[in-house]
N, C-alpha and C. Protein backbone atom coordinates (compact mmCIF):
# COMPACT_ATOMS: atom_id res chain seq x y z
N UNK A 1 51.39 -4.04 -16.75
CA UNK A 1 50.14 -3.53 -16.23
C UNK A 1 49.41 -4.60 -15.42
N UNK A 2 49.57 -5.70 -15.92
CA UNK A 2 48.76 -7.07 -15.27
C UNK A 2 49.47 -7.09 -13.76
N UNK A 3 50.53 -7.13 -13.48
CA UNK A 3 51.52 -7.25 -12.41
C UNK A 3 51.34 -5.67 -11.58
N UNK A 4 51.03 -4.63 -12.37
CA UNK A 4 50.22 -3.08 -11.08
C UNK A 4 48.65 -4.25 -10.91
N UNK A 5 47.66 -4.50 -11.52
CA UNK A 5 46.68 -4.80 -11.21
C UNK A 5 46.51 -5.59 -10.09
N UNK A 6 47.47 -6.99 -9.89
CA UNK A 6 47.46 -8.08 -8.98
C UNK A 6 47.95 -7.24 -7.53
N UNK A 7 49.01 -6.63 -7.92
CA UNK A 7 49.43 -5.61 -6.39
C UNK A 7 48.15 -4.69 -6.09
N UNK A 8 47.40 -4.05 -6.77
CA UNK A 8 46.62 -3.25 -6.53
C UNK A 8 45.56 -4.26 -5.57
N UNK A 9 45.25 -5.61 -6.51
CA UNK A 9 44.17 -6.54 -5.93
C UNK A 9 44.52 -7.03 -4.28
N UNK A 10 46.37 -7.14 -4.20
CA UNK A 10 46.52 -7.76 -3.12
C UNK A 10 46.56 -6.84 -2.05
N UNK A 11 46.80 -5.25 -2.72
CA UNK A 11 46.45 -4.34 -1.23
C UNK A 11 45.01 -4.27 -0.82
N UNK A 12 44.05 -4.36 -1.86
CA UNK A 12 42.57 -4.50 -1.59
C UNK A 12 41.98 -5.86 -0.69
N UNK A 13 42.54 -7.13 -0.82
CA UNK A 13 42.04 -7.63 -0.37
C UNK A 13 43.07 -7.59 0.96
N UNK A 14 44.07 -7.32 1.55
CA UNK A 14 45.07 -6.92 2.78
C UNK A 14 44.61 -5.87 3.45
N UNK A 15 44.22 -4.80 2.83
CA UNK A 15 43.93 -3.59 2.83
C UNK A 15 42.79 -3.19 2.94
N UNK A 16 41.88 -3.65 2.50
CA UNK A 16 40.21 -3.36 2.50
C UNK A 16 39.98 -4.07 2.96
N UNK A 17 40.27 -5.38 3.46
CA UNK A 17 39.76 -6.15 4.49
C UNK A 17 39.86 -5.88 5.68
N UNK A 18 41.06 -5.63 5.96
CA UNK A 18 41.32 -4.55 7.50
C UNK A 18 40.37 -3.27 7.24
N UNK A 19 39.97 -2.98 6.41
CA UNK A 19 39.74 -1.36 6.45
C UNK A 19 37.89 -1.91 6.60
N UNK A 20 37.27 -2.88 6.21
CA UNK A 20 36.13 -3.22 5.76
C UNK A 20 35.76 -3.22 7.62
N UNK A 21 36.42 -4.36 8.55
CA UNK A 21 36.64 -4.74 9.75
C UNK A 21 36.79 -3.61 10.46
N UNK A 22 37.15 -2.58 10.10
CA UNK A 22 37.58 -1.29 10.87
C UNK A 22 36.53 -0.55 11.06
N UNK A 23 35.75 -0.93 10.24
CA UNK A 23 34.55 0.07 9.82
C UNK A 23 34.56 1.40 9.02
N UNK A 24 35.90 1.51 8.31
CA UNK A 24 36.32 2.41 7.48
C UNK A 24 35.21 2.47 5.79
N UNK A 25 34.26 3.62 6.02
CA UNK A 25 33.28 3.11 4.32
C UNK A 25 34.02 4.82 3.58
N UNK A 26 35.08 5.06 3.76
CA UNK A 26 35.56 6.52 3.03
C UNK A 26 36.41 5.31 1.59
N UNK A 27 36.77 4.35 1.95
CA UNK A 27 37.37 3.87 0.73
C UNK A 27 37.20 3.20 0.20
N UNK A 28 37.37 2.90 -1.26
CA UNK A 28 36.20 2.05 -2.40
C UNK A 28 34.86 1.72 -1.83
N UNK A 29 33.88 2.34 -1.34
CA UNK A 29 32.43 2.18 -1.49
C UNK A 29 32.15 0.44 -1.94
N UNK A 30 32.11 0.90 -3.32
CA UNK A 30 31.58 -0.67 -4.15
C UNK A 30 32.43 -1.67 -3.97
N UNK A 31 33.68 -1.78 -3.75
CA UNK A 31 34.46 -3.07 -3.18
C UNK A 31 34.19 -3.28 -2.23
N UNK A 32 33.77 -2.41 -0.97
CA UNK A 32 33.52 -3.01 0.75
C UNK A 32 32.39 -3.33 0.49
N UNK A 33 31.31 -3.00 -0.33
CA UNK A 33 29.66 -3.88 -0.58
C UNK A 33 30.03 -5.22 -0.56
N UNK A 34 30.65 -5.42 -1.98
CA UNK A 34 30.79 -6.80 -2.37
C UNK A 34 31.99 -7.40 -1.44
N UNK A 35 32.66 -7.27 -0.87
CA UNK A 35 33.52 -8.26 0.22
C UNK A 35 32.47 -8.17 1.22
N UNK A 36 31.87 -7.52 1.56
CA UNK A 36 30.64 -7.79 3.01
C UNK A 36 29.35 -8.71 2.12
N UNK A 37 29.27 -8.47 1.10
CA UNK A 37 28.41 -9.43 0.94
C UNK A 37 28.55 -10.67 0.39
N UNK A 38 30.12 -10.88 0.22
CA UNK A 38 30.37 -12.54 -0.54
C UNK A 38 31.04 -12.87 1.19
N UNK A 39 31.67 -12.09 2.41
CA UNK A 39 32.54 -12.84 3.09
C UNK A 39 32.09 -11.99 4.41
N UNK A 40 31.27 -11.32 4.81
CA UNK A 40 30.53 -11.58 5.85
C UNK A 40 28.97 -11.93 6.48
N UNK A 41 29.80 -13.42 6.93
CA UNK A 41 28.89 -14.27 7.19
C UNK A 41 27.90 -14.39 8.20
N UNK A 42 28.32 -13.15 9.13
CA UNK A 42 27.45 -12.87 10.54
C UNK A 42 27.25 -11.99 10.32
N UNK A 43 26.86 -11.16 9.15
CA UNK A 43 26.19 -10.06 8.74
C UNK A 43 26.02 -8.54 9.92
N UNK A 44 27.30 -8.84 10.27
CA UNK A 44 27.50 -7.48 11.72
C UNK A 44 27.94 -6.18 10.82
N UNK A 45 28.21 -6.16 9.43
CA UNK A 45 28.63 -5.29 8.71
C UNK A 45 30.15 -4.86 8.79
N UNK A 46 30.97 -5.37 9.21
CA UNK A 46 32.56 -5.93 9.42
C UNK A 46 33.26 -7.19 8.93
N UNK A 47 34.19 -7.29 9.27
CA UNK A 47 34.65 -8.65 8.45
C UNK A 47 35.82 -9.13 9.43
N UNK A 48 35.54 -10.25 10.38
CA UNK A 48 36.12 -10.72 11.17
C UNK A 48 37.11 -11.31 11.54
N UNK A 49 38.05 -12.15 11.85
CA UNK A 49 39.60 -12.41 11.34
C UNK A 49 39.19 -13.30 10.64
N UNK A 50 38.49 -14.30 10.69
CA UNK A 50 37.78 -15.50 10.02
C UNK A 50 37.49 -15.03 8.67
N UNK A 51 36.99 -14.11 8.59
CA UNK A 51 36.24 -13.97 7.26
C UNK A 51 37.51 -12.97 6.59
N UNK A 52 38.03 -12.08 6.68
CA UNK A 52 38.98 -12.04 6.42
C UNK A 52 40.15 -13.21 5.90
N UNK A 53 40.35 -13.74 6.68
CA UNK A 53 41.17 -14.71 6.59
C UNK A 53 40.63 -15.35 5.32
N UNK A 54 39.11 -16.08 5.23
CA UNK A 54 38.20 -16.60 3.87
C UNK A 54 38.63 -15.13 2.81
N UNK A 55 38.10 -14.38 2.65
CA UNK A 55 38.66 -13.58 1.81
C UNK A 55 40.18 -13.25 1.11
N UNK A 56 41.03 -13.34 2.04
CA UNK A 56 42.55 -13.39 1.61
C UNK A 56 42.57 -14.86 0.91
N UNK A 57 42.20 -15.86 1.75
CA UNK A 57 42.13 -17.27 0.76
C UNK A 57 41.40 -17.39 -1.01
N UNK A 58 40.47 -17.20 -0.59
CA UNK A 58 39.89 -16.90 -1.89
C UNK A 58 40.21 -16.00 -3.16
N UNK A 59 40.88 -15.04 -2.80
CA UNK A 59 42.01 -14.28 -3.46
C UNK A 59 43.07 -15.29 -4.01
N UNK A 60 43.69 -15.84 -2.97
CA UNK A 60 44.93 -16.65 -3.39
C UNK A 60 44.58 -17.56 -4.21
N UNK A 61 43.02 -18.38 -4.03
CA UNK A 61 43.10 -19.62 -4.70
C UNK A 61 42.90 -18.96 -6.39
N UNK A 62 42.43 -18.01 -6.23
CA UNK A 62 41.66 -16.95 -7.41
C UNK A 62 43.33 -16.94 -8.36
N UNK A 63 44.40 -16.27 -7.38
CA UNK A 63 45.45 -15.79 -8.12
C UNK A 63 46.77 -16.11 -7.33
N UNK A 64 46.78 -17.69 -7.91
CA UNK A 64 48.08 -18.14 -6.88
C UNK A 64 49.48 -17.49 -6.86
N UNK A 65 49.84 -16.95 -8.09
CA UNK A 65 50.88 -16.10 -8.59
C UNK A 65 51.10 -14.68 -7.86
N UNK A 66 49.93 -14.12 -7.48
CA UNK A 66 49.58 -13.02 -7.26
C UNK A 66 50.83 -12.14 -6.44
N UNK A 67 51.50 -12.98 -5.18
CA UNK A 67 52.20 -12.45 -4.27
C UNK A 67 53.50 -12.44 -4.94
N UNK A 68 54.23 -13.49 -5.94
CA UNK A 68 55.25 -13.57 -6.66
C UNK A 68 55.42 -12.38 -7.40
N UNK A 69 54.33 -11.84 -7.87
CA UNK A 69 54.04 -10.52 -9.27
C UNK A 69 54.21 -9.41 -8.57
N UNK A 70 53.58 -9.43 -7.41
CA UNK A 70 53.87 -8.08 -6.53
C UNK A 70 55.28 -8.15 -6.27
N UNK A 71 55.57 -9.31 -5.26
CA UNK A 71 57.21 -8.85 -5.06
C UNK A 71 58.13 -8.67 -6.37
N UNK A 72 58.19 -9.37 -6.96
CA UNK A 72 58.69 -8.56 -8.49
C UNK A 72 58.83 -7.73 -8.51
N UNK A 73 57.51 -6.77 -8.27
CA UNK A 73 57.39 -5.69 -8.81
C UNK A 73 57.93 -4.40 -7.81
N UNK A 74 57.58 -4.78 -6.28
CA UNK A 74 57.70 -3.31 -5.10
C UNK A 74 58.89 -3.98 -4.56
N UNK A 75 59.52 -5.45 -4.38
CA UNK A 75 60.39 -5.90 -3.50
C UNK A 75 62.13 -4.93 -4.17
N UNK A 76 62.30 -3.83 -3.41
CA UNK A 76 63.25 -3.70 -4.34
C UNK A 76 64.42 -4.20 -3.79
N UNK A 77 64.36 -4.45 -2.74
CA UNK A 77 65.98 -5.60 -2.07
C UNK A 77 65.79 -6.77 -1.97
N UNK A 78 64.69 -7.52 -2.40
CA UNK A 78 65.28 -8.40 -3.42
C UNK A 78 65.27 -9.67 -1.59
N UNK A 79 64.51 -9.76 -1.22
CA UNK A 79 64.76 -10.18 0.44
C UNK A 79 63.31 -10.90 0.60
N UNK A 80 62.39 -11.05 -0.06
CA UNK A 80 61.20 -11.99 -0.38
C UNK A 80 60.21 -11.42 0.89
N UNK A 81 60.09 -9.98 0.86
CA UNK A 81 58.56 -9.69 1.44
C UNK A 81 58.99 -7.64 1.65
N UNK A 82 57.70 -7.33 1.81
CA UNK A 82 57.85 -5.90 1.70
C UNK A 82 58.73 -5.29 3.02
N UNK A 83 59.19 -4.22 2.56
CA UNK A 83 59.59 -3.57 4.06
C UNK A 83 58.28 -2.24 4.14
N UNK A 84 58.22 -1.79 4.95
CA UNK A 84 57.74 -0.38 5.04
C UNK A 84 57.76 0.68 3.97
N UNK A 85 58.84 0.92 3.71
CA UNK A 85 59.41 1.41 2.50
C UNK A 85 58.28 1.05 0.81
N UNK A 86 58.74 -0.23 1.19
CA UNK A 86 58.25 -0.99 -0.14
C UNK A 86 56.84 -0.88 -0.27
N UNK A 87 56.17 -0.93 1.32
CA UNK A 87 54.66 -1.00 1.15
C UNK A 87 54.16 -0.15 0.81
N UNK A 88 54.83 1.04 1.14
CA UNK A 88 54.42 2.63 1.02
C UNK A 88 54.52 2.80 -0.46
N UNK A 89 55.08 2.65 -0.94
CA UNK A 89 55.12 2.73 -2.96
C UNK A 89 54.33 2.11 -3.76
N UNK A 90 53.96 0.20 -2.48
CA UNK A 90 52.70 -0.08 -3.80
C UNK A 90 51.61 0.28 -3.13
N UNK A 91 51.37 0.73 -1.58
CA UNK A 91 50.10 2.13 -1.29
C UNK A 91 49.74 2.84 -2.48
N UNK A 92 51.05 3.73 -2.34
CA UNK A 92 51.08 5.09 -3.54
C UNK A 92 50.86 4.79 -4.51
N UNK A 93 51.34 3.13 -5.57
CA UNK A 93 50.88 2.80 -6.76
C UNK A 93 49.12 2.49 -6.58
N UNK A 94 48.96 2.08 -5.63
CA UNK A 94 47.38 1.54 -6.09
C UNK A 94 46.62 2.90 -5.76
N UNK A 95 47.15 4.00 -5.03
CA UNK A 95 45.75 5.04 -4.64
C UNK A 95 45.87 6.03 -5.94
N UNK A 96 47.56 6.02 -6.94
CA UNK A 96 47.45 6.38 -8.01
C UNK A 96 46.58 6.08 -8.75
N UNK A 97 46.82 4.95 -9.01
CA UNK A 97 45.58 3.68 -10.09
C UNK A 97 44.42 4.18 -9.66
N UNK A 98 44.09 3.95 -8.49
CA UNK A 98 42.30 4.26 -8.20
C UNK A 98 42.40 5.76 -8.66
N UNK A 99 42.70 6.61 -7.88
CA UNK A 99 42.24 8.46 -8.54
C UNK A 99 42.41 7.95 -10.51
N UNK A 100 43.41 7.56 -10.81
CA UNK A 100 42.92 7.44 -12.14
C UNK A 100 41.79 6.55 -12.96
N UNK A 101 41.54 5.42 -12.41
CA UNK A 101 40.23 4.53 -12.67
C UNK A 101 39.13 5.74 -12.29
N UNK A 102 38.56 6.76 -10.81
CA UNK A 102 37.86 7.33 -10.55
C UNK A 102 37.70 8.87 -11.22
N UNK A 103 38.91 8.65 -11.97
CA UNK A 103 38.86 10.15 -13.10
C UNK A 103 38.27 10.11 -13.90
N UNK A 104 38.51 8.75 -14.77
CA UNK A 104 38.33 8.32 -16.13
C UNK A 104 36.78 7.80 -15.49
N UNK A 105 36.63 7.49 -15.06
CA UNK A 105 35.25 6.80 -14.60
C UNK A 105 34.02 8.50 -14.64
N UNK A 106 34.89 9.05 -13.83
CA UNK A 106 34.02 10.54 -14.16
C UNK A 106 33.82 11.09 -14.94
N UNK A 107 34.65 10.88 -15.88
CA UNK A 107 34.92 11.59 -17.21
C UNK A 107 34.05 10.89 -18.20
N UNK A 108 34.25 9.53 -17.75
CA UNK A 108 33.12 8.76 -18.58
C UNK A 108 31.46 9.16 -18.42
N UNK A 109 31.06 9.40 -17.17
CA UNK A 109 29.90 10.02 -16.50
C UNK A 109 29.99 11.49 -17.10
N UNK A 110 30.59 12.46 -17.54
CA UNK A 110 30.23 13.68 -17.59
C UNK A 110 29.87 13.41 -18.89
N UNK A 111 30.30 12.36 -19.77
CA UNK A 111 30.01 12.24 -21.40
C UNK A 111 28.71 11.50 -21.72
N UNK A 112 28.00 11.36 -20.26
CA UNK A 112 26.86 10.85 -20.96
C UNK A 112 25.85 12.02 -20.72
């Protein structure tokens, strides 16, 4: 589970950082707050290759292992980086994970 979490983290910060820069706000809400407000620094409400770039770093220094655990986990030929193929499955694993974090999260909200 620790090794879905770090892939999930490394499409978020790959993934939501392009998407943050894009101007995309349809995905994770509360994660594009907090990456615009720890890593953009010219406050244009985007995230620039620079700051991006600071963000992917800060990740890494956070979780140096991080990219080793993923390929482990999606690399299935074994060839030391994703293909298309591969990316598309830990996509599909992390938007699984989120609808289920955002289920259980609802579910938690309907019980109060």
């Amino acid at each position: 589970m620790r090794t879905h979490l770090l892939a999930v983290a490394m499409l978020v910060v790959g993934g939501m950082a392009v998407s943050v820069s894009a101007g995309d706000k349809a995905r994770n809400p509360e994660l594009r707050k907090k990456l615009l407000e720890k890593f953009d620094k010219d406050g244009d409400g985007k995230l620039s290759e620079e700051e991006r770039a600071a963000a992917k770093a800060a990740f890494q220094e956070k979780h140096p292992d991080a990219k080793e655990k993923v390929l482990a986990h999606f690399d299935k030929d074994g060839d030391g980086k994703l293909s298309e193929e591969e990316r598309a499955a830990a996509k599909a694993a992390h938007e699984k994970h989120e609808g289920k974090r955002e289920h259980r999260k609802e579910k938690k909200d309907d019980a109060k």
